[in-house]
PDB file of N, CA and C in Angstrom:
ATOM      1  N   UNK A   1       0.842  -1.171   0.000  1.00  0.00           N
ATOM      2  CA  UNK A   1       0.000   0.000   0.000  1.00  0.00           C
ATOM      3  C   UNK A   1       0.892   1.240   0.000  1.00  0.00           C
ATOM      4  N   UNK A   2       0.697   2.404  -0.795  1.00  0.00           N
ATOM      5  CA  UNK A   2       1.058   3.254  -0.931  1.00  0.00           C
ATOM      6  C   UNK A   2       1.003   4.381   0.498  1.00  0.00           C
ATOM      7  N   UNK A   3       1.841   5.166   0.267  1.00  0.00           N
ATOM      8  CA  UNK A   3       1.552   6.148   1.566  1.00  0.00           C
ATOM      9  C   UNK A   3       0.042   7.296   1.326  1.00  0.00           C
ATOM     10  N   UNK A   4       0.002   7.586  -0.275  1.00  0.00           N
ATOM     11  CA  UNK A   4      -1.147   7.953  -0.396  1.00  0.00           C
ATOM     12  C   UNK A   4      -2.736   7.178  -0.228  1.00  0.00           C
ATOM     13  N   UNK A   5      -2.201   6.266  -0.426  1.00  0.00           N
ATOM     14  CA  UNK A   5      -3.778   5.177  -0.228  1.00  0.00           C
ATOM     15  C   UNK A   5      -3.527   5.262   0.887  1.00  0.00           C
ATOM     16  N   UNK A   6      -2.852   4.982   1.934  1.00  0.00           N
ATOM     17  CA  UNK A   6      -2.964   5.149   3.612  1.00  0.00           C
ATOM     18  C   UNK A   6      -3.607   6.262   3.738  1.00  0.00           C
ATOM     19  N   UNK A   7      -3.781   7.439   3.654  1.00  0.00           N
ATOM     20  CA  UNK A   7      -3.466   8.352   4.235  1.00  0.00           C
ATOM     21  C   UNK A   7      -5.443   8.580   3.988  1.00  0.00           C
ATOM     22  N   UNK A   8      -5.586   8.542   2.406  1.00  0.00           N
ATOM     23  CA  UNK A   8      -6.777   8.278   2.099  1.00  0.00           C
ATOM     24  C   UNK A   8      -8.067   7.658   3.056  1.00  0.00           C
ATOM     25  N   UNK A   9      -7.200   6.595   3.192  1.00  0.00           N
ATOM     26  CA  UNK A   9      -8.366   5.639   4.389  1.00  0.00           C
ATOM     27  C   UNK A   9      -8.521   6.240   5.885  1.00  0.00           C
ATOM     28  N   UNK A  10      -7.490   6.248   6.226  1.00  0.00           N
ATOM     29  CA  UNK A  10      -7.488   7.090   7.501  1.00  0.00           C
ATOM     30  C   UNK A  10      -8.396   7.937   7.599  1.00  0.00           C
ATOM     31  N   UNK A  11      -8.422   9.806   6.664  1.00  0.00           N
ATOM     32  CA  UNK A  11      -9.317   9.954   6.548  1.00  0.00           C
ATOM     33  C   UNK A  11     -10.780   9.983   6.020  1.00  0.00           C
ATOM     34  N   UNK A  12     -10.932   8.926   4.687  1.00  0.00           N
ATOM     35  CA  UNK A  12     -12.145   8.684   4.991  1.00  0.00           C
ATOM     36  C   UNK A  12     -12.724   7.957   5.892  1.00  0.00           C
ATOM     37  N   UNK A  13     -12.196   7.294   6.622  1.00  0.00           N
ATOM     38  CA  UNK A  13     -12.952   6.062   8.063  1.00  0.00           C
ATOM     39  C   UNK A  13     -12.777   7.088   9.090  1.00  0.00           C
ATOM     40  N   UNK A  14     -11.997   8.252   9.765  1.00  0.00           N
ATOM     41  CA  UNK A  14     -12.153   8.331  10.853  1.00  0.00           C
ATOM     42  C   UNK A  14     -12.126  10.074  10.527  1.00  0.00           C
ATOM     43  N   UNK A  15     -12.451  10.769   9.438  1.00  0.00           N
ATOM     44  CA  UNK A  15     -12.407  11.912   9.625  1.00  0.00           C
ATOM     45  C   UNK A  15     -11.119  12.814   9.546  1.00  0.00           C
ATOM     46  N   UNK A  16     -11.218  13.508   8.757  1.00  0.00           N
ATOM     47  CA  UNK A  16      -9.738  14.220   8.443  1.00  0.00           C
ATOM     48  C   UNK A  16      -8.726  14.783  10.022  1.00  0.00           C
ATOM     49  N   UNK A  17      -9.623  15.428  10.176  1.00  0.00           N
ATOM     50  CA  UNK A  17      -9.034  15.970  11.478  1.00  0.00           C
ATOM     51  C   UNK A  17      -9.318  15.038  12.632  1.00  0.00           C
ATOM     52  N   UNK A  18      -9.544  14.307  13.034  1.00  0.00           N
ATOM     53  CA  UNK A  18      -9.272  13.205  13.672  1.00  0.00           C
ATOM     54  C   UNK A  18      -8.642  12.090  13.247  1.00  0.00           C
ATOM     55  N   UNK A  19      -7.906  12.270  11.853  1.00  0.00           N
ATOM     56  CA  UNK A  19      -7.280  11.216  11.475  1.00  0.00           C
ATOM     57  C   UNK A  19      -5.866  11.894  11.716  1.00  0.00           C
ATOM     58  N   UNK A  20      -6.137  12.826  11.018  1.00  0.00           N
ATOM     59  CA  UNK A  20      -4.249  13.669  11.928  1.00  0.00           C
ATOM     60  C   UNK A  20      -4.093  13.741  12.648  1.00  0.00           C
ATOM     61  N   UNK A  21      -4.940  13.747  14.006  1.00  0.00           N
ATOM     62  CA  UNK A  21      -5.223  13.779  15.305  1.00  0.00           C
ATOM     63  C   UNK A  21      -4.091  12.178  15.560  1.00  0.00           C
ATOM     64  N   UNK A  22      -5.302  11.256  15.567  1.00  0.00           N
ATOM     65  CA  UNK A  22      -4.610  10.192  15.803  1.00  0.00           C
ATOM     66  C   UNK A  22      -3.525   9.549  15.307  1.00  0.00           C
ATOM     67  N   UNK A  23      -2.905   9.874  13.693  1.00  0.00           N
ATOM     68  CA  UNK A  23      -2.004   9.435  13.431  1.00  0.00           C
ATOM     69  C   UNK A  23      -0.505   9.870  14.599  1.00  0.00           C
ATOM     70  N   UNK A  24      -1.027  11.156  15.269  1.00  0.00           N
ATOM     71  CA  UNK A  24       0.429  11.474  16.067  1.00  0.00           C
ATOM     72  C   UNK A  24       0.204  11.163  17.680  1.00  0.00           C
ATOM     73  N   UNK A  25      -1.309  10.958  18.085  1.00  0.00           N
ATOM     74  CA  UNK A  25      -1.076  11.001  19.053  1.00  0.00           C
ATOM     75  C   UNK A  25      -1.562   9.502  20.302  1.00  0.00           C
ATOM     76  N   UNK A  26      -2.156   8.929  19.241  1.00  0.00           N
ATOM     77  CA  UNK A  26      -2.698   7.239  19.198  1.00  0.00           C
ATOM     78  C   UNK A  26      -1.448   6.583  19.618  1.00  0.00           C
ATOM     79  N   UNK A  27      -1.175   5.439  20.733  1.00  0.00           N
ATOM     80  CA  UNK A  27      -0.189   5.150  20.317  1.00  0.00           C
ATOM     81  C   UNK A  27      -0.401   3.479  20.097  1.00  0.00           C
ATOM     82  N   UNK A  28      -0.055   2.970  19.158  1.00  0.00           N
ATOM     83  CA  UNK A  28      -0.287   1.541  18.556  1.00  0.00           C
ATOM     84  C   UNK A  28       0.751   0.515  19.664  1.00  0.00           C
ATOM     85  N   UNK A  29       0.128  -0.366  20.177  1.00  0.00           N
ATOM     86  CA  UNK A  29       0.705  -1.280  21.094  1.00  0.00           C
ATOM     87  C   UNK A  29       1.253  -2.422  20.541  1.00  0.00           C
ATOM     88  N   UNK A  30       0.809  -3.071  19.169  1.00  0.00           N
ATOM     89  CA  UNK A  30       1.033  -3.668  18.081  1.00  0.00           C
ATOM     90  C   UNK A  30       2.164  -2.665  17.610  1.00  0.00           C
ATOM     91  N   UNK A  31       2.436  -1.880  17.182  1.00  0.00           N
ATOM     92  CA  UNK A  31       3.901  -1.318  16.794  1.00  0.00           C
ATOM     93  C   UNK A  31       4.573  -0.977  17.902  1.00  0.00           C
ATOM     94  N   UNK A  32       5.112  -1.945  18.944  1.00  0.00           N
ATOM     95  CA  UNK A  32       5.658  -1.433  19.519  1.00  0.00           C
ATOM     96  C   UNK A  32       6.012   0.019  20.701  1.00  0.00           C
ATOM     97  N   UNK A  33       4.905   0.184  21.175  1.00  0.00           N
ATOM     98  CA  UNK A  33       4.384   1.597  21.413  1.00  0.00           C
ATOM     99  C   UNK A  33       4.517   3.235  20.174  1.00  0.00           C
ATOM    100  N   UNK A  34       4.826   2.506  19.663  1.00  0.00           N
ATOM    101  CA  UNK A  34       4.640   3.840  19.059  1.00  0.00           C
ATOM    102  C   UNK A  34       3.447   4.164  18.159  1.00  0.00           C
ATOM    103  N   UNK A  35       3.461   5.958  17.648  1.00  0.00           N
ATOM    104  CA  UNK A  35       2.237   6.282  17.003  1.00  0.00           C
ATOM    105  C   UNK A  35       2.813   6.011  15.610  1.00  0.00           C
ATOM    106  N   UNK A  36       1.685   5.403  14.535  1.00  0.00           N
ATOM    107  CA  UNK A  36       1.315   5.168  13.500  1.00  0.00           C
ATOM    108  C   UNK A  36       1.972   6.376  12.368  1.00  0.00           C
ATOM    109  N   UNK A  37       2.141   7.316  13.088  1.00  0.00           N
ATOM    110  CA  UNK A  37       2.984   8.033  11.975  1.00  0.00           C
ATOM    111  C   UNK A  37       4.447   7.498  12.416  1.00  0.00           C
ATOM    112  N   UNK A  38       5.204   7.538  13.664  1.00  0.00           N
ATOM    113  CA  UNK A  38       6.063   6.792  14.017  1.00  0.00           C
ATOM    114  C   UNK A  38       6.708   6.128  13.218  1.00  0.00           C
ATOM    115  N   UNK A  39       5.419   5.060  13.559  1.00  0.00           N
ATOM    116  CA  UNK A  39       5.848   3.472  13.104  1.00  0.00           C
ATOM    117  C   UNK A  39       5.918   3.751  11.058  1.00  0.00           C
ATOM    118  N   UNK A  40       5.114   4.806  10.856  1.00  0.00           N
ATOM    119  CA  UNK A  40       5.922   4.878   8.887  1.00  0.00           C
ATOM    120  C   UNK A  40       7.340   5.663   9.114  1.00  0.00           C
ATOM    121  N   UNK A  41       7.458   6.686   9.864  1.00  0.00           N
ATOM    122  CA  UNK A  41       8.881   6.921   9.713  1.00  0.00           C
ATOM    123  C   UNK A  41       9.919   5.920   9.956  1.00  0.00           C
ATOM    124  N   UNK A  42       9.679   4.720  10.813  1.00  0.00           N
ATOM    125  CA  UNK A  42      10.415   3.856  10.817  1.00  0.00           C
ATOM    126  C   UNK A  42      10.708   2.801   9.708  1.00  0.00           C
ATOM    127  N   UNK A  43       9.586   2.852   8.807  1.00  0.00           N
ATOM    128  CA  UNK A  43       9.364   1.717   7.543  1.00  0.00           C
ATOM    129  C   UNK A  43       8.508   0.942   7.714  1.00  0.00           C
ATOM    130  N   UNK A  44       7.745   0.817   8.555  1.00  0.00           N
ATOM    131  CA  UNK A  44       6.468   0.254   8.817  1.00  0.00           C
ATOM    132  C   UNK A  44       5.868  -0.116   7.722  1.00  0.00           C
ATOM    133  N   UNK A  45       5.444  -1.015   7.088  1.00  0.00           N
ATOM    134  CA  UNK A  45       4.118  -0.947   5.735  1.00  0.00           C
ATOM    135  C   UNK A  45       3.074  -0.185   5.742  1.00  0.00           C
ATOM    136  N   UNK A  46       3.054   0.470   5.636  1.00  0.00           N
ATOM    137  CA  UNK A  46       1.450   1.663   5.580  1.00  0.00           C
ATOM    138  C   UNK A  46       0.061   0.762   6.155  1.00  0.00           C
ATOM    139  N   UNK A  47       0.342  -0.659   5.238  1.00  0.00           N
ATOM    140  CA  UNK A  47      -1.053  -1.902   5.106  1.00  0.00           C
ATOM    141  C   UNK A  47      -1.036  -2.027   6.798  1.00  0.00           C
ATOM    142  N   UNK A  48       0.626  -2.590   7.459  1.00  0.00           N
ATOM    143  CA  UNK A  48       0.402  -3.146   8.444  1.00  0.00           C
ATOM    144  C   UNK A  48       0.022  -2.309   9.753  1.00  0.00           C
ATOM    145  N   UNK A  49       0.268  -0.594   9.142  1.00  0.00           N
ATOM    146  CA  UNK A  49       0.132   0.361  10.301  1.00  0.00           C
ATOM    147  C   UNK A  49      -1.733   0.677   9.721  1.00  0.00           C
ATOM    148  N   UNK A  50      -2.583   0.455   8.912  1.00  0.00           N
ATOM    149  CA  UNK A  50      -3.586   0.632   8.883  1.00  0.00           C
ATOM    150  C   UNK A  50      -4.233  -0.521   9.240  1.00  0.00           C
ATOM    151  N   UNK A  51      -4.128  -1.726   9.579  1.00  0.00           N
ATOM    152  CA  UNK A  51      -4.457  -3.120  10.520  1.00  0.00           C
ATOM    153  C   UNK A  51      -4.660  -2.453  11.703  1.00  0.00           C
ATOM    154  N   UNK A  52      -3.563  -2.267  12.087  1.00  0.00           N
ATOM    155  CA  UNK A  52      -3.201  -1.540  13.516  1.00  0.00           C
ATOM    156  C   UNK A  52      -4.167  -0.887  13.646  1.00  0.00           C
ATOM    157  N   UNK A  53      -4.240   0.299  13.427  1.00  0.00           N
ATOM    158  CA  UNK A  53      -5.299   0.991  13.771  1.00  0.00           C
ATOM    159  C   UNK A  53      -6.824   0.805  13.519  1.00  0.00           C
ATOM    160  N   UNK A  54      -7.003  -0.076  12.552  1.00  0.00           N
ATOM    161  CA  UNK A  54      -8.364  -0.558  12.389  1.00  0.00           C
ATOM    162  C   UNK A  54      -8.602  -1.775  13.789  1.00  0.00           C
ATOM    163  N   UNK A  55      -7.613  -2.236  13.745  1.00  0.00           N
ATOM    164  CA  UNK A  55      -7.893  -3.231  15.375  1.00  0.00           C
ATOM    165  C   UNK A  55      -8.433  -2.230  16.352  1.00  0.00           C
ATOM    166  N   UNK A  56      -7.480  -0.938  16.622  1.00  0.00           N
ATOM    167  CA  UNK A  56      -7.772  -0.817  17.978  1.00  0.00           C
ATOM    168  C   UNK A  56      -8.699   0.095  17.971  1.00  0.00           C
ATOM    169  N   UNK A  57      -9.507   0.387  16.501  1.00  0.00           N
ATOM    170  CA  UNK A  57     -10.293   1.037  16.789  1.00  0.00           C
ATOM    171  C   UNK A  57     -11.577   0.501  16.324  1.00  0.00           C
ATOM    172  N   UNK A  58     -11.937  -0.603  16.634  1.00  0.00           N
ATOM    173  CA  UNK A  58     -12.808  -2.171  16.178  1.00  0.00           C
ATOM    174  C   UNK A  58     -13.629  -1.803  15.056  1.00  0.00           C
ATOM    175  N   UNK A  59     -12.603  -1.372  13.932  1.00  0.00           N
ATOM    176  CA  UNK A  59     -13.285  -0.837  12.574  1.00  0.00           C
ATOM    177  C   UNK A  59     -13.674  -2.345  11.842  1.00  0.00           C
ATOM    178  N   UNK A  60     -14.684  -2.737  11.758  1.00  0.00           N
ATOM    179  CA  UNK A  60     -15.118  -4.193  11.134  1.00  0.00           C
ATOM    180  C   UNK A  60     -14.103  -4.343   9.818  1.00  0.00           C
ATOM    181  N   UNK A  61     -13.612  -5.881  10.278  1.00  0.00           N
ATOM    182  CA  UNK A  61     -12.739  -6.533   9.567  1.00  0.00           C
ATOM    183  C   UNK A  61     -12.515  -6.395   7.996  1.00  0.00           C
ATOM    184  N   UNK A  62     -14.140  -6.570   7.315  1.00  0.00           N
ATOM    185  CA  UNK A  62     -14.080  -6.215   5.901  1.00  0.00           C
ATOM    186  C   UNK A  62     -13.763  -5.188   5.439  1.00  0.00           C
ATOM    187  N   UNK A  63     -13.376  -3.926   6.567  1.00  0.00           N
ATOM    188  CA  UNK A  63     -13.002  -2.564   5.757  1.00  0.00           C
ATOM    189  C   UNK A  63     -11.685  -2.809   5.818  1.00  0.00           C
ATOM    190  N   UNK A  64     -10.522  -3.434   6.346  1.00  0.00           N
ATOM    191  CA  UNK A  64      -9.364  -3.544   6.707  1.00  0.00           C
ATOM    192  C   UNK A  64      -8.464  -3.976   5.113  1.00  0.00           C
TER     193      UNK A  64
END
């Protein structure tokens, strides 16, 4: 997955400004504590940091 298709989903599922919100301040326990923008500056897969956050935010499986 691209960083633009990430970024896409984020905010269409959770709202633009609550998607920037949470990309910095969420912190993913599945990455290691860190936040989801974090975990892409580190090289994270975009796919596996949007799992992440669809888990912990019990976004039903088929949107994932």
């Amino acid at each position: 997955m691209r960083l633009t298709e990430f970024s896409e989903l984020v905010a269409r599922q959770f709202g633009a400004v609550r998607a920037s919100s949470m990309l910095i301040d969420h912190v993913l326990t599945s990455m290691g504590g860190r936040t989801a923008a974090q975990a892409i500056e580190d090289g994270v897969d975009p796919r596996e940091v949007w799992r992440a956050l669809c888990a912990d935010f019990d976004v039903p499986r088929d949107q994932w």
